[in-house]
Protein backbone atom coordinates (compact mmCIF):
# COMPACT_ATOMS: atom_id res chain seq x y z
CA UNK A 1 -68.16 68.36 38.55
CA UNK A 2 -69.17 66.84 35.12
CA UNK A 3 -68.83 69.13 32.49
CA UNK A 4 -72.58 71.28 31.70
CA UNK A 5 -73.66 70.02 34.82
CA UNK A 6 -74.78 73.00 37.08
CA UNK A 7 -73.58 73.28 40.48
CA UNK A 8 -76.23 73.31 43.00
CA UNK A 9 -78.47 76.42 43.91
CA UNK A 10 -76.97 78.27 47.01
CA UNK A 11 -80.54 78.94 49.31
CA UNK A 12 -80.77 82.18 51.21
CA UNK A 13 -84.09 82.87 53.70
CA UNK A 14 -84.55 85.80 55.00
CA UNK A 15 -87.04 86.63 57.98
CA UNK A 16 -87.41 90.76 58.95
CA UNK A 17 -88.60 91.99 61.71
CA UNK A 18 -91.61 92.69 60.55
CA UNK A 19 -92.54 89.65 58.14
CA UNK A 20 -95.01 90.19 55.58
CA UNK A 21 -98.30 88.16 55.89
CA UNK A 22 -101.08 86.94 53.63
CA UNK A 23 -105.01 86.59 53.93
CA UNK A 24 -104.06 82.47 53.05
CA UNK A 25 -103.51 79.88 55.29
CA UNK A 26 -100.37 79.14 57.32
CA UNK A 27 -99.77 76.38 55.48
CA UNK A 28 -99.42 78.60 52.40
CA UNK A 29 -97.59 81.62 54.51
CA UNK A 30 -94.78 78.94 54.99
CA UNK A 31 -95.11 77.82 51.43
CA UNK A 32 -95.19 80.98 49.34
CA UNK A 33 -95.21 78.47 46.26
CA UNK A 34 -93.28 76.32 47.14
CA UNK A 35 -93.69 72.25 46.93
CA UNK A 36 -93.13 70.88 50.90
CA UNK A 37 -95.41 67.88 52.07
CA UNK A 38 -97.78 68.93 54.91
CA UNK A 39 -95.29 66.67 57.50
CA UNK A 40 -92.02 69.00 56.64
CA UNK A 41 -94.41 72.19 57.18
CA UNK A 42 -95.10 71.15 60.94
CA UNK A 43 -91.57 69.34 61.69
CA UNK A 44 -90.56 73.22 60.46
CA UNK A 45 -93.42 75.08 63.04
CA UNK A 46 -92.62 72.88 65.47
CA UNK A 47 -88.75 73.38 65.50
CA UNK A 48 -89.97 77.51 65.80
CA UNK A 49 -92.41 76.79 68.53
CA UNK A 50 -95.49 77.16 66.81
CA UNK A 51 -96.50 73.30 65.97
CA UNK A 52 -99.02 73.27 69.49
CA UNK A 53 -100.72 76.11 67.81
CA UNK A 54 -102.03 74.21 65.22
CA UNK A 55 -104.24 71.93 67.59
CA UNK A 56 -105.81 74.93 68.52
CA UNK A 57 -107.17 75.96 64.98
CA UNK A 58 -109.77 73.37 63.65
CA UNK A 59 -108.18 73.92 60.33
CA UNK A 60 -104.87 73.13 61.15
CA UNK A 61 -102.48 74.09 58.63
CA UNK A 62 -105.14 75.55 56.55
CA UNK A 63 -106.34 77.91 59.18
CA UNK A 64 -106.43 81.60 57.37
CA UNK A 65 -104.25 83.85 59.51
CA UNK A 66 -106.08 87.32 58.54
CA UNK A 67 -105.02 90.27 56.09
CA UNK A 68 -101.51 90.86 57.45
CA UNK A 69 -101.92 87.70 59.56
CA UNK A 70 -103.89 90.05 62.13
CA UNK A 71 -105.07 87.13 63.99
CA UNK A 72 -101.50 86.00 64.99
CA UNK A 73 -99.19 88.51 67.89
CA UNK A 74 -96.21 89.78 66.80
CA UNK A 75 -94.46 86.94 67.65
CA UNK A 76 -96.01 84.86 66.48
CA UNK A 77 -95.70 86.56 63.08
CA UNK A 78 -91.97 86.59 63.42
CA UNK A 79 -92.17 82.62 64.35
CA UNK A 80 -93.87 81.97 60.76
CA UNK A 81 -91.47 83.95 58.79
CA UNK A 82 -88.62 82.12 60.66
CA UNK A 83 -90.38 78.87 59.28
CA UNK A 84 -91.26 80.38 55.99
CA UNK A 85 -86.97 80.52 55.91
CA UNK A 86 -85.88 77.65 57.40
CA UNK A 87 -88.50 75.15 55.35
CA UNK A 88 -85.96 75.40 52.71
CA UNK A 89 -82.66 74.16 54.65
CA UNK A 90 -81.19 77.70 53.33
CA UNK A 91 -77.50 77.70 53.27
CA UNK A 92 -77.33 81.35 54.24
CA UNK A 93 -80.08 82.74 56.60
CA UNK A 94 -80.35 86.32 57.17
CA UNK A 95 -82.42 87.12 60.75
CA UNK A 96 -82.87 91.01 60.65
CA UNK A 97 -84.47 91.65 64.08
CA UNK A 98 -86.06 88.06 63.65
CA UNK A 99 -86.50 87.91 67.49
CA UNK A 100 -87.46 91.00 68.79
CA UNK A 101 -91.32 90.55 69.22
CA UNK A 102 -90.62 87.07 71.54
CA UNK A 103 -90.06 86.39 75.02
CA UNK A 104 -87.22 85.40 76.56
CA UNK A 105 -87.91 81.88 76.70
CA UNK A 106 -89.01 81.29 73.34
CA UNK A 107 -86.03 83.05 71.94
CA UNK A 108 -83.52 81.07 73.63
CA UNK A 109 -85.63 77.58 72.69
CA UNK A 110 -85.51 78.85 68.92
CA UNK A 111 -81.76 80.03 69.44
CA UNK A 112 -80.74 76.63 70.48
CA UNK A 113 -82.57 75.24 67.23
CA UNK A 114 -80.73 77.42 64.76
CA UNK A 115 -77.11 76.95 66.42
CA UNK A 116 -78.39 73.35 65.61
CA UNK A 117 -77.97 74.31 62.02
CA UNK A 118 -74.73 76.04 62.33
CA UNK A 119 -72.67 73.02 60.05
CA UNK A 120 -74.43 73.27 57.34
CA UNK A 121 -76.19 77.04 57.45
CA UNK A 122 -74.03 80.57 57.76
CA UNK A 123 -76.37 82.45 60.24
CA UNK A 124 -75.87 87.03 60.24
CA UNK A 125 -78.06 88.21 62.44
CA UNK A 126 -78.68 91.84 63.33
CA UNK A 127 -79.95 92.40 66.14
CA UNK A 128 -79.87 95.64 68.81
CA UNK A 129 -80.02 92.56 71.97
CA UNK A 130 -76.82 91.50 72.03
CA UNK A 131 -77.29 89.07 74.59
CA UNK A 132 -79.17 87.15 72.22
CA UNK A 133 -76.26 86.32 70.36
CA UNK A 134 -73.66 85.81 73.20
CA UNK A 135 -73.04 81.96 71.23
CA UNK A 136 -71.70 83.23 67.93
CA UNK A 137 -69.18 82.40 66.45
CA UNK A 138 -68.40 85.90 65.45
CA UNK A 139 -69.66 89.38 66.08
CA UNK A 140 -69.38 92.67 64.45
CA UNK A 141 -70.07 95.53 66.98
CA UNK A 142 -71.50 98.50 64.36
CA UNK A 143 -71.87 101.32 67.75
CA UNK A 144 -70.09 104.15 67.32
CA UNK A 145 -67.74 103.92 70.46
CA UNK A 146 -66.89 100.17 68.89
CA UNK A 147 -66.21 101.10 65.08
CA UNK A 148 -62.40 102.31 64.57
CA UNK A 149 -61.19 103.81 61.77
């Protein structure tokens, strides 16, 4: 590294189980700021399953979502926070419960698109389905019969 040069910034994204959501569009849910061209936003909703919803909206992208984003289900909600995260190729991604409001299909589709990003992103989920993390590469059981002191 050249000398005063600053080493680059280490992104974290961070999606909760239950994300927060603004009376704005989901173009600026994803954004929160933010400067991404209107092309990443959907390659981003489409790698989390929600880039068909868009046709649906005669907005698009700037379709308002509702105080709380109301007019989306649950996971749905989750699916735009994942987005909101991943927009930003983070370099650590914290899922807290990221998946518990989908289906089984849809979390195993979105699944298979973050192990995608396991070279270059550190992935800690916490989750209470286990099964849904049967590919990692490690796990940290925190139930009482499994913690030994």
């Amino acid at each position: 590294m050249v000398s005063g040069a600053r080493a680059p910034a280490v992104t974290c994204g961070y999606v909760p189980q239950e994300p927060m959501m603004m009376n704005v569009s989901i173009r600026e849910n994803v954004l929160l700021g933010r400067e991404f061209t209107d092309s990443e936003i959907v390659d981003t909703l489409t790698k989390v399953g929600l880039g068909h919803k868009l046709d649906q909206y005669p907005d698009g992208l700037y379709h308002t979502i509702g105080e709380g984003g109301r007019l989306l289900c649950g996971g749905e909600k989750q699916r735009l926070s994942l987005a909101r995260a991943l927009i930003a190729a983070p370099r650590i991604l914290l899922l807290d419960e990221a998946s518990s409001a989908l289906d089984s299909d849809t979390e195993a589709k979105i699944l298979t698109t973050l192990r995608a990003l396991a070279d270059e992103t550190t992935i800690i989920a916490i989750t209470h389905r286990t099964d849904t993390i049967t590919t990692a590469d490690n796990m940290i059981d925190l139930t009482p019969a499994a913690i030994r002191i």
